[in-house]
N, C-alpha and C. Protein backbone atom coordinates (compact mmCIF):
# COMPACT_ATOMS: atom_id res chain seq x y z
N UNK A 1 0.12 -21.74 -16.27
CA UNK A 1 -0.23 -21.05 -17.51
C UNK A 1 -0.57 -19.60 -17.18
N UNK A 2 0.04 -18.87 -18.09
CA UNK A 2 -0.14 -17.14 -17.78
C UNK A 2 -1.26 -16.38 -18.24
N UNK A 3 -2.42 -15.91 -17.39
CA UNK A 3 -3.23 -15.68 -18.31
C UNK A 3 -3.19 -14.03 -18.70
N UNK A 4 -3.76 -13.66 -19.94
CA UNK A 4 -3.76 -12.46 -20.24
C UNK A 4 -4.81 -11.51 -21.23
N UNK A 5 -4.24 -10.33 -20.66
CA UNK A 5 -6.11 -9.57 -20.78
C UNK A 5 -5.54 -8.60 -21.89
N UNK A 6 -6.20 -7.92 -22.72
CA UNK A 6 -5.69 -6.39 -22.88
C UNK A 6 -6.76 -5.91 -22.66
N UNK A 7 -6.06 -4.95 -21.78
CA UNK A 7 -6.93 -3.48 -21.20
C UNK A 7 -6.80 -1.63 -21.94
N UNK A 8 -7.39 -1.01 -22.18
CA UNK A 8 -7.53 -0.04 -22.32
C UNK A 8 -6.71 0.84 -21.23
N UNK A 9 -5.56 1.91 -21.48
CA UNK A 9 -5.21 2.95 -20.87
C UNK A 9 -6.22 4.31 -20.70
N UNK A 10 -6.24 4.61 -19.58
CA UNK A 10 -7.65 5.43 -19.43
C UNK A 10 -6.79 6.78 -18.60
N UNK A 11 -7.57 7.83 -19.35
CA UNK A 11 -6.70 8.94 -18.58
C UNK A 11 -8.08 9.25 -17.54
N UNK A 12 -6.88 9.75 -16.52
CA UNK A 12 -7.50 9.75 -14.81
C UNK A 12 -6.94 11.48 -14.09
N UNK A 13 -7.30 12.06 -14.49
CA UNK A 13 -6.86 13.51 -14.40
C UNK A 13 -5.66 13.20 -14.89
N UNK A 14 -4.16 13.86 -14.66
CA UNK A 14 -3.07 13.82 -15.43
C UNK A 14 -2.44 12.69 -15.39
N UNK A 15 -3.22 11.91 -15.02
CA UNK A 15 -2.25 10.39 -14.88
C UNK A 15 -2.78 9.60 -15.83
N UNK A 16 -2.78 8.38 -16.08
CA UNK A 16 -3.15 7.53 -16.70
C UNK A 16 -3.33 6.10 -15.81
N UNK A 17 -4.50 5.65 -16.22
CA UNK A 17 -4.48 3.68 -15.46
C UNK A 17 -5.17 2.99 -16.41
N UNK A 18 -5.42 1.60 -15.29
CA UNK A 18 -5.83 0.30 -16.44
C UNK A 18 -7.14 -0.21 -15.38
N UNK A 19 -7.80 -0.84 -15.62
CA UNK A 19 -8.62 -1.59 -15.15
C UNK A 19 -8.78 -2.94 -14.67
N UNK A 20 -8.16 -3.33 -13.41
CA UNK A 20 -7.66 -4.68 -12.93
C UNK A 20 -9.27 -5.41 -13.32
N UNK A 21 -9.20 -6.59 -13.84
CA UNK A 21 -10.23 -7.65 -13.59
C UNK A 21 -10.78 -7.81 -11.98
N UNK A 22 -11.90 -8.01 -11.66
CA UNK A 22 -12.15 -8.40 -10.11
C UNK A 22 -12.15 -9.59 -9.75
N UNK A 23 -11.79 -10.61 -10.72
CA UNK A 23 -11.23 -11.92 -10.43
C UNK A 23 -10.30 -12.09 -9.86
N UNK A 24 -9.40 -11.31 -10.33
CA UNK A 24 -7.69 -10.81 -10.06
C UNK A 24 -7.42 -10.37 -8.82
N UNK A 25 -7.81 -9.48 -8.48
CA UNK A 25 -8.16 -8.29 -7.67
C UNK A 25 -8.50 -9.69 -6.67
N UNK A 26 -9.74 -10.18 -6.77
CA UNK A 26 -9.91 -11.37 -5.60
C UNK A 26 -8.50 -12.02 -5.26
N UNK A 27 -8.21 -12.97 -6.55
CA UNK A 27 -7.43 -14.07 -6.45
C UNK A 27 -6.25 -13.30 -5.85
N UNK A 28 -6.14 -12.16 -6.05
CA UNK A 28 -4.19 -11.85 -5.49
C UNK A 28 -4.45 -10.75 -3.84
N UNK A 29 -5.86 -10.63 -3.19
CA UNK A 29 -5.91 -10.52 -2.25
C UNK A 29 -5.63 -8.55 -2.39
N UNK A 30 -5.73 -8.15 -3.79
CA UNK A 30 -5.29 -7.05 -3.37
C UNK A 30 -6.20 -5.59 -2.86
N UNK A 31 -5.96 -5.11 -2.18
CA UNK A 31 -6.37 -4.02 -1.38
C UNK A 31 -6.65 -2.25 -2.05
N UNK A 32 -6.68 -1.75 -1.18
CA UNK A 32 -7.18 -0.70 -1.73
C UNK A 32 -5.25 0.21 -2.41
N UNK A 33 -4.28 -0.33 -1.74
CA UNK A 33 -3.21 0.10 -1.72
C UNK A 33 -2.06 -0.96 -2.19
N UNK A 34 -1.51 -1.05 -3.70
CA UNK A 34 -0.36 -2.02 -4.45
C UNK A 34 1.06 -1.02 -3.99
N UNK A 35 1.73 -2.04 -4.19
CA UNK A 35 3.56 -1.48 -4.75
C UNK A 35 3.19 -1.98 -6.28
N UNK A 36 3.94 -0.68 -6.54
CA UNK A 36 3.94 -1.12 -8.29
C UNK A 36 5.74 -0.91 -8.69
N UNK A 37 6.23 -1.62 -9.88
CA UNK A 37 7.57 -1.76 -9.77
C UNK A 37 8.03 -1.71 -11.02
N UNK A 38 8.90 -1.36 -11.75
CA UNK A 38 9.02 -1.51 -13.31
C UNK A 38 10.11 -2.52 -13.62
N UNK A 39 9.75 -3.74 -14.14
CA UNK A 39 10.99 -5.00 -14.28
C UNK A 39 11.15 -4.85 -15.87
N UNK A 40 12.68 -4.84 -16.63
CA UNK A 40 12.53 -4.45 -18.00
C UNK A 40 11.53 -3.87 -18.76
N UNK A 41 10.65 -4.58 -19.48
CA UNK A 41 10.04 -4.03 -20.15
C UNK A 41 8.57 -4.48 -19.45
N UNK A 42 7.97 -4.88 -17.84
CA UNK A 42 7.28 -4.56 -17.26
C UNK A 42 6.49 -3.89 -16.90
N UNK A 43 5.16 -4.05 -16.22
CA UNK A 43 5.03 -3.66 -15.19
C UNK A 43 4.87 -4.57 -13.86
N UNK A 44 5.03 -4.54 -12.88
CA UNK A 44 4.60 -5.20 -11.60
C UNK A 44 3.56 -4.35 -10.58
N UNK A 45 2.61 -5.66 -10.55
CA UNK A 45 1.41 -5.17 -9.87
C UNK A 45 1.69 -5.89 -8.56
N UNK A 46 2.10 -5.27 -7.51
CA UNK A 46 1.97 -6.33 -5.95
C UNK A 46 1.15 -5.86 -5.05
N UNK A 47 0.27 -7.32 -3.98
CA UNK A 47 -0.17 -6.36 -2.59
C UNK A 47 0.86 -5.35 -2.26
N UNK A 48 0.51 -4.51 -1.24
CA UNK A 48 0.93 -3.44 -0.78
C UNK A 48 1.20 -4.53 1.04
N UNK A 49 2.36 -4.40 0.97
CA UNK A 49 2.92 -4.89 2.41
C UNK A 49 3.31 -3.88 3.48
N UNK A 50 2.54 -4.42 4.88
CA UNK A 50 3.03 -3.76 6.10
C UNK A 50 4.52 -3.64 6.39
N UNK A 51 4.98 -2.01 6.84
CA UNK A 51 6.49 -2.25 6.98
C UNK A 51 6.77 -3.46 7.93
N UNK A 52 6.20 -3.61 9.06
CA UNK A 52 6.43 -4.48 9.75
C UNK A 52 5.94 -5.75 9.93
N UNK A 53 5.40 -6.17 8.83
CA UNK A 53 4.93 -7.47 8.44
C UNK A 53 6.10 -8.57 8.87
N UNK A 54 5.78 -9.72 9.63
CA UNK A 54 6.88 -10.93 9.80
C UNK A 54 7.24 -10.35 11.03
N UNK A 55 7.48 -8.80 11.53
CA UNK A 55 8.32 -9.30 12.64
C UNK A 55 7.37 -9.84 13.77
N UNK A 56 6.63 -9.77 14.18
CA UNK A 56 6.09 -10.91 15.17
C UNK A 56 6.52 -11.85 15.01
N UNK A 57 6.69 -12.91 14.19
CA UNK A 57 7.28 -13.82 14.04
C UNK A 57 8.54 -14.10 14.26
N UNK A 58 9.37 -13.06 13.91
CA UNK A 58 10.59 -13.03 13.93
C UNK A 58 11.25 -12.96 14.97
N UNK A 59 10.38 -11.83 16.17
CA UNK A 59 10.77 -11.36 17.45
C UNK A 59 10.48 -13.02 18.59
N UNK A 60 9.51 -13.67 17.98
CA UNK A 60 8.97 -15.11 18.37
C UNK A 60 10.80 -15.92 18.74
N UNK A 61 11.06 -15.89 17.61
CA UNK A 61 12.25 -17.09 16.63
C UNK A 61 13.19 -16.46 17.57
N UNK A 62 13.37 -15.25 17.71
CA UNK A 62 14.48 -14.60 18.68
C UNK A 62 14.45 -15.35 20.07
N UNK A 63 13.66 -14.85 20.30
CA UNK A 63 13.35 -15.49 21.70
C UNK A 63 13.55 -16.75 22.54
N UNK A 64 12.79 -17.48 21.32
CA UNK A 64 13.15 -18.79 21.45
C UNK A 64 14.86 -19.39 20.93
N UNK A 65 15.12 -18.88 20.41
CA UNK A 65 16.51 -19.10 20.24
C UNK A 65 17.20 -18.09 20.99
N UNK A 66 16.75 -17.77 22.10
CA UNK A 66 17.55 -16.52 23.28
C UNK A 66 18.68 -15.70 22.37
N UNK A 67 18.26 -15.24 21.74
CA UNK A 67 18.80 -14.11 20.77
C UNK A 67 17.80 -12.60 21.13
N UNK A 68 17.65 -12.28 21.96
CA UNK A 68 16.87 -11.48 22.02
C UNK A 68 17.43 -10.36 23.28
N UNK A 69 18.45 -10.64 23.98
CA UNK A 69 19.50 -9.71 24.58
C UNK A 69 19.95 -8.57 23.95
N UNK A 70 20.02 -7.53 24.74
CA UNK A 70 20.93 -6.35 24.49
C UNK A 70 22.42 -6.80 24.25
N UNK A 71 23.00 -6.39 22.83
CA UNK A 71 24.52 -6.31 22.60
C UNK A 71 25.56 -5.49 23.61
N UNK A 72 24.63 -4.43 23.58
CA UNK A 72 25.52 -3.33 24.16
C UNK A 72 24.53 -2.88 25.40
N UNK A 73 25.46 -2.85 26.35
CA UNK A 73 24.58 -1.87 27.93
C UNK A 73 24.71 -0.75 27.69
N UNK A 74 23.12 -0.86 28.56
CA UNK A 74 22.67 0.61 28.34
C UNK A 74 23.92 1.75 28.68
N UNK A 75 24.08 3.26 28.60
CA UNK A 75 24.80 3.77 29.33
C UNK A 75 24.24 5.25 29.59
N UNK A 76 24.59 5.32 30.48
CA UNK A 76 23.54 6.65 31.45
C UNK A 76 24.22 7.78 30.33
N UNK A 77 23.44 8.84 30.16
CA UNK A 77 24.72 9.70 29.87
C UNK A 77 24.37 11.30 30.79
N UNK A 78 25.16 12.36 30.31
CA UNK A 78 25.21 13.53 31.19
C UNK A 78 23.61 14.25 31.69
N UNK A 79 23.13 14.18 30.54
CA UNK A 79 21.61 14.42 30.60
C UNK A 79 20.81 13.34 31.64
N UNK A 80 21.21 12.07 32.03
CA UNK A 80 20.37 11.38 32.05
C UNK A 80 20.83 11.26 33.91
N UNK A 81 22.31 11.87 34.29
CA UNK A 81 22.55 11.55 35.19
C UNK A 81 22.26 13.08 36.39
N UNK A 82 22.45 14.23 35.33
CA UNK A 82 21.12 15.58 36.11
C UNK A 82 20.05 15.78 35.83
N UNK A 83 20.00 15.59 34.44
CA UNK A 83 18.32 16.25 34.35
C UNK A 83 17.32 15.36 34.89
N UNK A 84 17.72 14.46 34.61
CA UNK A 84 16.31 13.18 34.81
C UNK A 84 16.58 13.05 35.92
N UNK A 85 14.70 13.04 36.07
CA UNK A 85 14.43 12.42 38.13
C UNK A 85 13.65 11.15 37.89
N UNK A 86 13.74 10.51 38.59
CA UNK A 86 13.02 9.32 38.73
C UNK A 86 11.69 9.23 39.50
């Protein structure tokens, strides 16, 4: 069941916002930082996700399924075979 509020639009220097419930705010874990998204006649309120959220996991799953090799060898190139000292 969907529940629903109406909130007041509140101007915030030249912008405008709304006032999340702190029930909400609890229940959906959200932070000081959302993605917000416009679906038709929407809005979408989401946590705010790490770019790199999952890959630990992912780099895990690699591994273990030995997927985790270089495709392509390395290859020295002109720079790498004067300039660089070891």
């Amino acid at each position: 069941m969907e529940q629903t509020v109406r909130a007041r639009v509140v101007r915030i220097g030249n912008s405008r916002g709304i006032r999340i419930p702190k029930v909400w705010l609890d229940q959906l874990n959200l932070g000081d930082e959302v993605e917000l998204a416009v679906r038709q006649d929407s809005l979408v309120v989401r946590r705010a996700h790490s770019p790199r959220e999952g890959w630990a996991g992912a780099f895990q799953a690699m591994a273990k399924n030995r997927d985790d090799s270089l495709i392509d060898q390395p290859r020295a190139t002109e720079w790498d075979r004067k300039e660089w000292t070891w």
